[in-house]
C-alpha atoms as a PDB file:
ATOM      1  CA  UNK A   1     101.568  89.401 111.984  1.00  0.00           C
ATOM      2  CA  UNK A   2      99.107  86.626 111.129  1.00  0.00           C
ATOM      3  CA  UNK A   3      95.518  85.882 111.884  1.00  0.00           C
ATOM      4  CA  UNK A   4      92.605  83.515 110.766  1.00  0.00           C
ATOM      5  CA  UNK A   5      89.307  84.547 109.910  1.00  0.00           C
ATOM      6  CA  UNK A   6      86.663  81.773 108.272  1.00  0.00           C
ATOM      7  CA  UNK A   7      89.459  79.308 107.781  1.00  0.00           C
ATOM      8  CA  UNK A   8      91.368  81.985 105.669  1.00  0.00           C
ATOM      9  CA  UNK A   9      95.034  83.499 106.788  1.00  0.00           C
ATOM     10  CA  UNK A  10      95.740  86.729 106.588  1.00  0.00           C
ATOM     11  CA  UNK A  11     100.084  88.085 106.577  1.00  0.00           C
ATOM     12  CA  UNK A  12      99.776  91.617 107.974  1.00  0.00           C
ATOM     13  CA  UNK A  13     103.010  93.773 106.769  1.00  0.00           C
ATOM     14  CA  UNK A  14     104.861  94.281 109.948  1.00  0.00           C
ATOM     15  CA  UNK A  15     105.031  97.601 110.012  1.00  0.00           C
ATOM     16  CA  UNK A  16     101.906  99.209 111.172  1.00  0.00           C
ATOM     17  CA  UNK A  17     100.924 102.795 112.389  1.00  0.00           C
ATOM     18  CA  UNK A  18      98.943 103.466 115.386  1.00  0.00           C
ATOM     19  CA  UNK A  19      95.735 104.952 114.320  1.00  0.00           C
ATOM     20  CA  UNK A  20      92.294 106.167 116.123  1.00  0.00           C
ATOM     21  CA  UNK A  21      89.672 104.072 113.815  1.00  0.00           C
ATOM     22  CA  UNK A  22      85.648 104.172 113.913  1.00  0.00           C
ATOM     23  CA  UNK A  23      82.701 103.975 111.802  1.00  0.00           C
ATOM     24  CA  UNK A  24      81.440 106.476 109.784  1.00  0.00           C
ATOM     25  CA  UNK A  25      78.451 108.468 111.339  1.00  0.00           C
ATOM     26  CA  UNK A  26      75.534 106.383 109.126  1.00  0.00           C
ATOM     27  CA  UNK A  27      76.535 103.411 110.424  1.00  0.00           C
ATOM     28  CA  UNK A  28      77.487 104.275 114.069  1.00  0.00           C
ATOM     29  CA  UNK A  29      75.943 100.945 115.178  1.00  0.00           C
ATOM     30  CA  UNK A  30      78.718  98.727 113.659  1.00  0.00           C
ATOM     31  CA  UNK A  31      80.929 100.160 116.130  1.00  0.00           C
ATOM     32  CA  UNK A  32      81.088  97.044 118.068  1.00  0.00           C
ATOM     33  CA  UNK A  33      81.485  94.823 114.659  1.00  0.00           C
ATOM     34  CA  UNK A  34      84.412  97.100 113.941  1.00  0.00           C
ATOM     35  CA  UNK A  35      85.976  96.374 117.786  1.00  0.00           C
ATOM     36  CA  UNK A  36      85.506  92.779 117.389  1.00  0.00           C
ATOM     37  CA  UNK A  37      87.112  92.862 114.026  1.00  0.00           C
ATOM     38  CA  UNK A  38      90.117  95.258 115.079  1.00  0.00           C
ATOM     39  CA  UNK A  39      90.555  92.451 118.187  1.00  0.00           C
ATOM     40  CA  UNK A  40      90.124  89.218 115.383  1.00  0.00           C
ATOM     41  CA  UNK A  41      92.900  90.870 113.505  1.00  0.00           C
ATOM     42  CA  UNK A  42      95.293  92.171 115.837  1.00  0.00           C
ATOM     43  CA  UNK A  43      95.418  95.615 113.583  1.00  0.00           C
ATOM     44  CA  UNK A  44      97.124  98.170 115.617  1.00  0.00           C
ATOM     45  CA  UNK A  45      94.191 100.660 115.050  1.00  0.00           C
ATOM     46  CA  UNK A  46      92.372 102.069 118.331  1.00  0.00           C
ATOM     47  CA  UNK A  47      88.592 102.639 118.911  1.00  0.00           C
ATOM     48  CA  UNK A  48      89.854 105.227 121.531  1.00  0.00           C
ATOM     49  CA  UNK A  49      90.681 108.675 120.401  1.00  0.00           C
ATOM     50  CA  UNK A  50      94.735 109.040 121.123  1.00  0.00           C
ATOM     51  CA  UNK A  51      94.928 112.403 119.861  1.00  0.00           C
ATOM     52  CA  UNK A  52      96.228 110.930 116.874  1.00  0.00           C
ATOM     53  CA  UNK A  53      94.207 111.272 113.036  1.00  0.00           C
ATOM     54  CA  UNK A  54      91.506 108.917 113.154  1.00  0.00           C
ATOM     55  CA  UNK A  55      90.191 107.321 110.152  1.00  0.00           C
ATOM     56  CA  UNK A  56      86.591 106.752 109.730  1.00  0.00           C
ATOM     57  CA  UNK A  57      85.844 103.214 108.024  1.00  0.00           C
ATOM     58  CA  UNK A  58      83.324 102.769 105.101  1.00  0.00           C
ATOM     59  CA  UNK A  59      80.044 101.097 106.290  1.00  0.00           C
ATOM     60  CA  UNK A  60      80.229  98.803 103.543  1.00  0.00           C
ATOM     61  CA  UNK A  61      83.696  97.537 104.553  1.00  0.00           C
ATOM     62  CA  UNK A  62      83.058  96.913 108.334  1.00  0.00           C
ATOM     63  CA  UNK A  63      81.798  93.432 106.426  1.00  0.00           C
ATOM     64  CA  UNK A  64      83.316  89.695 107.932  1.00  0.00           C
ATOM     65  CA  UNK A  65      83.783  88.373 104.630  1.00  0.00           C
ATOM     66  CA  UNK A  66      85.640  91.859 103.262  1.00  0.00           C
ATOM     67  CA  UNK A  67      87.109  93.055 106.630  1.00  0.00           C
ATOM     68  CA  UNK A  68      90.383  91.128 106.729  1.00  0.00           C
ATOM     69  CA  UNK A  69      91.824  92.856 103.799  1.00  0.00           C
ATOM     70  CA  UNK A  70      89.641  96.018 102.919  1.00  0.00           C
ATOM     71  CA  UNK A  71      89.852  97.631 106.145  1.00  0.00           C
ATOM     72  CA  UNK A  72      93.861  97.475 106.737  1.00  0.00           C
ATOM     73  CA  UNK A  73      94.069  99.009 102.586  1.00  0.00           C
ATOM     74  CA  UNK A  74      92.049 101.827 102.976  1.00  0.00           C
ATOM     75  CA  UNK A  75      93.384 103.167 106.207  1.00  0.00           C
ATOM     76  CA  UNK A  76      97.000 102.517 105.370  1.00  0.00           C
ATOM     77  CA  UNK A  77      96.022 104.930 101.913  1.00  0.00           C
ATOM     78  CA  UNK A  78      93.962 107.566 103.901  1.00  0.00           C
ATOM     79  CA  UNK A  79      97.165 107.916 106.218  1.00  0.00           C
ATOM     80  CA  UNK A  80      99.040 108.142 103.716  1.00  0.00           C
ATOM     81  CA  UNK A  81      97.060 110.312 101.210  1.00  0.00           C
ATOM     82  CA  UNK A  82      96.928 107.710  98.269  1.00  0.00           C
ATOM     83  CA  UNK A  83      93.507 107.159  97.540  1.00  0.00           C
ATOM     84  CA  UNK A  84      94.478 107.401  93.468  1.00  0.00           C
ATOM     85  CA  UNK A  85      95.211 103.893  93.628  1.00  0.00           C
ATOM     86  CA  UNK A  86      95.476 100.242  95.009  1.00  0.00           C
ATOM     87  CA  UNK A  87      97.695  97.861  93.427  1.00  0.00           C
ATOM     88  CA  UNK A  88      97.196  94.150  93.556  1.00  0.00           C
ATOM     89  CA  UNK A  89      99.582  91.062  92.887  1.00  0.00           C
ATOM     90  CA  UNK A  90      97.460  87.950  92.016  1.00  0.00           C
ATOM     91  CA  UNK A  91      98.395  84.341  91.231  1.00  0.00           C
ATOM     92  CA  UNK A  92      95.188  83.174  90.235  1.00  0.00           C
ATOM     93  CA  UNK A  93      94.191  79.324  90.557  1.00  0.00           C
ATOM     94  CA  UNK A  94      90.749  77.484  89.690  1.00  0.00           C
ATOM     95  CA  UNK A  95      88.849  77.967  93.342  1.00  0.00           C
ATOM     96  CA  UNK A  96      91.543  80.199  95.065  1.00  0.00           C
ATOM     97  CA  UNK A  97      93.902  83.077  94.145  1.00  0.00           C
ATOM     98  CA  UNK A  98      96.982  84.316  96.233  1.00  0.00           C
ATOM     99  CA  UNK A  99      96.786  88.044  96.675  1.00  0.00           C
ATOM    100  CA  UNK A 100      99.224  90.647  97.514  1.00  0.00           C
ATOM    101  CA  UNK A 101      97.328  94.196  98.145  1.00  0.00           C
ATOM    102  CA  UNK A 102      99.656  97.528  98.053  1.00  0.00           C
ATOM    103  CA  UNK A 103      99.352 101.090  98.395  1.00  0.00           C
ATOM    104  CA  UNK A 104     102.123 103.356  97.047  1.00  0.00           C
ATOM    105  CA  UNK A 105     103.425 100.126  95.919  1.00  0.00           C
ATOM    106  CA  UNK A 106     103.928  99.126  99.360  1.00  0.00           C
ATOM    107  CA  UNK A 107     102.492  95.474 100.615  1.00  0.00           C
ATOM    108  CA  UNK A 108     100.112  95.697 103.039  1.00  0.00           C
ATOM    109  CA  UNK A 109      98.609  92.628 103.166  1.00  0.00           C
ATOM    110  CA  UNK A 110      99.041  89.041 101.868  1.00  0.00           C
ATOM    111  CA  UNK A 111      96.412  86.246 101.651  1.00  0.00           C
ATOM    112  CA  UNK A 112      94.844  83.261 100.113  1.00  0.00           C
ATOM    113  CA  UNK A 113      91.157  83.396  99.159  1.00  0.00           C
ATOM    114  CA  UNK A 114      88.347  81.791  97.319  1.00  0.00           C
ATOM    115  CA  UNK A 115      87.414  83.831  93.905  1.00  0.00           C
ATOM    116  CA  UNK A 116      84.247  85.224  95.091  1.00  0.00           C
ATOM    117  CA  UNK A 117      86.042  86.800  98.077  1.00  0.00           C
ATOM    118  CA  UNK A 118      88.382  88.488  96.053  1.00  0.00           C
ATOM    119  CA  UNK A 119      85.827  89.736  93.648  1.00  0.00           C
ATOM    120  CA  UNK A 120      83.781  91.007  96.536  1.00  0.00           C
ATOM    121  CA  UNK A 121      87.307  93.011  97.845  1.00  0.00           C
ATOM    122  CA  UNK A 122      88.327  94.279  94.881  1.00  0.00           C
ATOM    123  CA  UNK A 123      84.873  95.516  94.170  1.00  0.00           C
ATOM    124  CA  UNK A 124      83.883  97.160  97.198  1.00  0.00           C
ATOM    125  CA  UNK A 125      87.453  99.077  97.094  1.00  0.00           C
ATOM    126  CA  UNK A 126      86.825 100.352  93.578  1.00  0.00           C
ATOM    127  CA  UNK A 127      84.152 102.584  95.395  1.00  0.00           C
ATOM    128  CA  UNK A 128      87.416 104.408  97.187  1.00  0.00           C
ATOM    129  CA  UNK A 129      89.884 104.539  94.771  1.00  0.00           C
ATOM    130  CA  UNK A 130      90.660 106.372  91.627  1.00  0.00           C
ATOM    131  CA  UNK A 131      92.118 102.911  89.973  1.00  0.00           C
ATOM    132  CA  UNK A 132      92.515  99.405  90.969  1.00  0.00           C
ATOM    133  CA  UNK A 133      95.614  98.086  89.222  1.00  0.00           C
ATOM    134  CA  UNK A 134      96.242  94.470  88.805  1.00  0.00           C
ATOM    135  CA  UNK A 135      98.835  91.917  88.098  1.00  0.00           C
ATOM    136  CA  UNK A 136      98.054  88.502  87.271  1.00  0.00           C
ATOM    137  CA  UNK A 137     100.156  85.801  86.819  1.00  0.00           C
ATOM    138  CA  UNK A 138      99.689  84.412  82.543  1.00  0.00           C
ATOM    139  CA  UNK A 139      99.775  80.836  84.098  1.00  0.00           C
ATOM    140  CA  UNK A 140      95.960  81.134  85.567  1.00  0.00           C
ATOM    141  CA  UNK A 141      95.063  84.435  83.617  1.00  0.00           C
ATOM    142  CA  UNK A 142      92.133  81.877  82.163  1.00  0.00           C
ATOM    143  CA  UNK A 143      91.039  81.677  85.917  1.00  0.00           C
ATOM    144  CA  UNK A 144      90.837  85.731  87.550  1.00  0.00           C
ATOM    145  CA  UNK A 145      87.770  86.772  88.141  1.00  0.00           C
ATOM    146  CA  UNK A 146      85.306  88.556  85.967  1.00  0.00           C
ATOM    147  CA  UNK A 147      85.204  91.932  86.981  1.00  0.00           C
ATOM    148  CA  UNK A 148      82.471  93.820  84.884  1.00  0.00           C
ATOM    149  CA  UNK A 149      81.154  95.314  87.480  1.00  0.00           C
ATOM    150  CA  UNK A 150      83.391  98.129  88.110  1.00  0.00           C
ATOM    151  CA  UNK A 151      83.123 100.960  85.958  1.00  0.00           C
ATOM    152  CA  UNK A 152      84.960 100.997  82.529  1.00  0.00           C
ATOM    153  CA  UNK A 153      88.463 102.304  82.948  1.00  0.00           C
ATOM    154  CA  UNK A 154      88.726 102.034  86.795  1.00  0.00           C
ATOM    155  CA  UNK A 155      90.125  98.586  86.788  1.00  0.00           C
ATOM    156  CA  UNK A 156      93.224  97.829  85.045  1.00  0.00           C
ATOM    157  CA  UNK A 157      94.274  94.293  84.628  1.00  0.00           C
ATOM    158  CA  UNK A 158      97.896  93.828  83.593  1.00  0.00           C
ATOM    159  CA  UNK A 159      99.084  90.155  82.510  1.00  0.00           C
ATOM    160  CA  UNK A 160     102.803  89.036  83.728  1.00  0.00           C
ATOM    161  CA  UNK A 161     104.973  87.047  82.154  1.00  0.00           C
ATOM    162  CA  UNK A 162     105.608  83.690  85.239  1.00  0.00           C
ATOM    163  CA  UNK A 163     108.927  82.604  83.166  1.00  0.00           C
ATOM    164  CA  UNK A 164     110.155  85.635  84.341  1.00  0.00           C
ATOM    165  CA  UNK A 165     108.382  85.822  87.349  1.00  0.00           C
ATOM    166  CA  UNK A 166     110.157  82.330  88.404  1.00  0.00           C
ATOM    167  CA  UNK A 167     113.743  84.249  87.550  1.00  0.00           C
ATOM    168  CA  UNK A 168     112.844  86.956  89.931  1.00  0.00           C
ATOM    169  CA  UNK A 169     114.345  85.488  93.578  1.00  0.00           C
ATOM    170  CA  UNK A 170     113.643  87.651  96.116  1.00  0.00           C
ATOM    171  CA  UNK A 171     111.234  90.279  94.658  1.00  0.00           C
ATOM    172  CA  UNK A 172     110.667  94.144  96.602  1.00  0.00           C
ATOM    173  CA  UNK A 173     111.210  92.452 100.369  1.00  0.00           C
ATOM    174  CA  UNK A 174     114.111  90.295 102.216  1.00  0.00           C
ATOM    175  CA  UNK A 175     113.709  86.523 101.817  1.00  0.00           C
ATOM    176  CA  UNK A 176     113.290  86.667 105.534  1.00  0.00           C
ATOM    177  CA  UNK A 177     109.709  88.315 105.087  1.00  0.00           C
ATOM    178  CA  UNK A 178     108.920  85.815 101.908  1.00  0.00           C
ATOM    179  CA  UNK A 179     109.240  82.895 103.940  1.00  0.00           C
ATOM    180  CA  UNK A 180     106.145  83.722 105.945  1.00  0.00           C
ATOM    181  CA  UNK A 181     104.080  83.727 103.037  1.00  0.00           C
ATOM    182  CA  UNK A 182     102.855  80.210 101.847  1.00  0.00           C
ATOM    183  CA  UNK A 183     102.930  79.652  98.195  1.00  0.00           C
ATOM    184  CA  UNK A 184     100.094  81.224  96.860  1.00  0.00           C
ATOM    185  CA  UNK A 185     101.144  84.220  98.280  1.00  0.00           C
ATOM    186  CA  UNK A 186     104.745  84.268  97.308  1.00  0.00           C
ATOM    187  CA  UNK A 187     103.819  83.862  94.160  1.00  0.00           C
ATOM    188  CA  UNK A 188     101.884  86.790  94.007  1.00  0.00           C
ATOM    189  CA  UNK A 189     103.904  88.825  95.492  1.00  0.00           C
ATOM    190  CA  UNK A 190     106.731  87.730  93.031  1.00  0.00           C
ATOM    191  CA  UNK A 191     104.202  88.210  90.226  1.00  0.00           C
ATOM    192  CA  UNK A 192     103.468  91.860  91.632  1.00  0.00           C
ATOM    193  CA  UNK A 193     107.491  92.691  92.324  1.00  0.00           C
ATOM    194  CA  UNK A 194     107.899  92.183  88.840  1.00  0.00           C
ATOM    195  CA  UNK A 195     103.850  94.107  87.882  1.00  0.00           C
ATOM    196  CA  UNK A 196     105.520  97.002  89.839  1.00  0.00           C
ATOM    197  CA  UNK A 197     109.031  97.069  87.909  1.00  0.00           C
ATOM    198  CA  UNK A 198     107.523  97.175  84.498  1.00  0.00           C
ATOM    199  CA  UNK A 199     105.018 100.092  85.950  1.00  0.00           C
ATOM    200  CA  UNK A 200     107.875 102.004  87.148  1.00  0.00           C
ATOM    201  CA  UNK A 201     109.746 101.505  84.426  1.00  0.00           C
ATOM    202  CA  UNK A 202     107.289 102.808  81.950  1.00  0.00           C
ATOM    203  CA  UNK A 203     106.082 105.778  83.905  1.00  0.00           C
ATOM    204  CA  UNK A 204     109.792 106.421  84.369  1.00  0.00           C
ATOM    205  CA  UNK A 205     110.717 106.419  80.548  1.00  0.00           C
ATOM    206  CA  UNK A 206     110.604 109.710  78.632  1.00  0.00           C
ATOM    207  CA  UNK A 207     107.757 110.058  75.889  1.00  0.00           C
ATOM    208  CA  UNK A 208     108.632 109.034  72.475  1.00  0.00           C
END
């Protein structure tokens, strides 16, 4: 699933969970921002209680320019109880930076975005997570974002190593799913395939 919002795409993950979203009680006026934004989208999230959980979104996220991606990570962690932490996958360019965002190392959403759209993300998430982990590719390291606003061991900025990156063919999903992604994107997601493997790896290995 796909859609466009200020000239910017948005890749959905295609598996989705019907939910019962609204805002939370100090901002019960942005109810209608947050229906227009669920319809933009195409999230499978419902303003109508189904008897289901419902999820009740941040004020500060029911935002135009954070929306897109902010709104689809934090449900997707509160449904599935991972609010420790959000991983990211970033190929970072001069102007624009491919993202891959994941929860329990699961992609939930790919895009392509100007700098100061993924600074405003990535900050405003910080606010609802224990850690923000990310991966950036060493070929634009020079070019991610300063971050200093987010408190001092919250964010955690790993650099990856693109020759390897380039050996890694298919990364955590079918090529089927890759080819949806344009390039930006597949490179981060590549870049965070690989950001995941070392993780895994070293929170797998025994102490020494």
């Amino acid at each position: 699933m796909g859609a466009k919002l200020q000239g910017y795409k948005h890749i959905y993950h295609a598996k989705s969970v019907p939910v019962t979203v609204e805002p939370d009680s100090s901002c019960s006026e942005k109810r209608s921002l947050l229906a227009k934004l669920v319809s933009i989208y195409g999230w499978d999230f419902s303003l109508i209680p189904l008897g289901s959980e419902s999820v009740k979104i941040p004020c500060e996220l029911i935002d135009e320019k954070v929306a897109g991606l902010a709104i689809p990570v934090y449900v997707y962690s509160r449904l599935t109880g991972a609010s420790e932490e959000v991983l990211l996958g970033v190929d970072p360019g001069a102007s624009h930076s491919g993202v891959v965002f994941a929860v329990k190392y699961t992609p939930v959403v790919w895009t392509t975005v100007p700098q100061e759209t993924l600074i405003d993300v990535i900050s405003k998430l910080a606010n609802y997570f224990q850690r923000i982990i990310v991966f950036a590719g060493s070929y634009g390291a020079r070019y991610f974002p300063d971050l200093g606003n987010i408190p001092l061991g919250k964010l955690v900025v790993k650099i990856i190593d693109e020759e390897r990156v380039r050996r890694l063919t298919s990364g955590v999903l079918g090529d089927e799913a890759i080819k949806r992604l344009d390039d930006h994107m597949r490179d981060a997601h590549r870049i965070f395939a690989l950001g995941v493997a070392e993780t895994l790896r070293e929170r797998l290995s025994p102490s020494r």
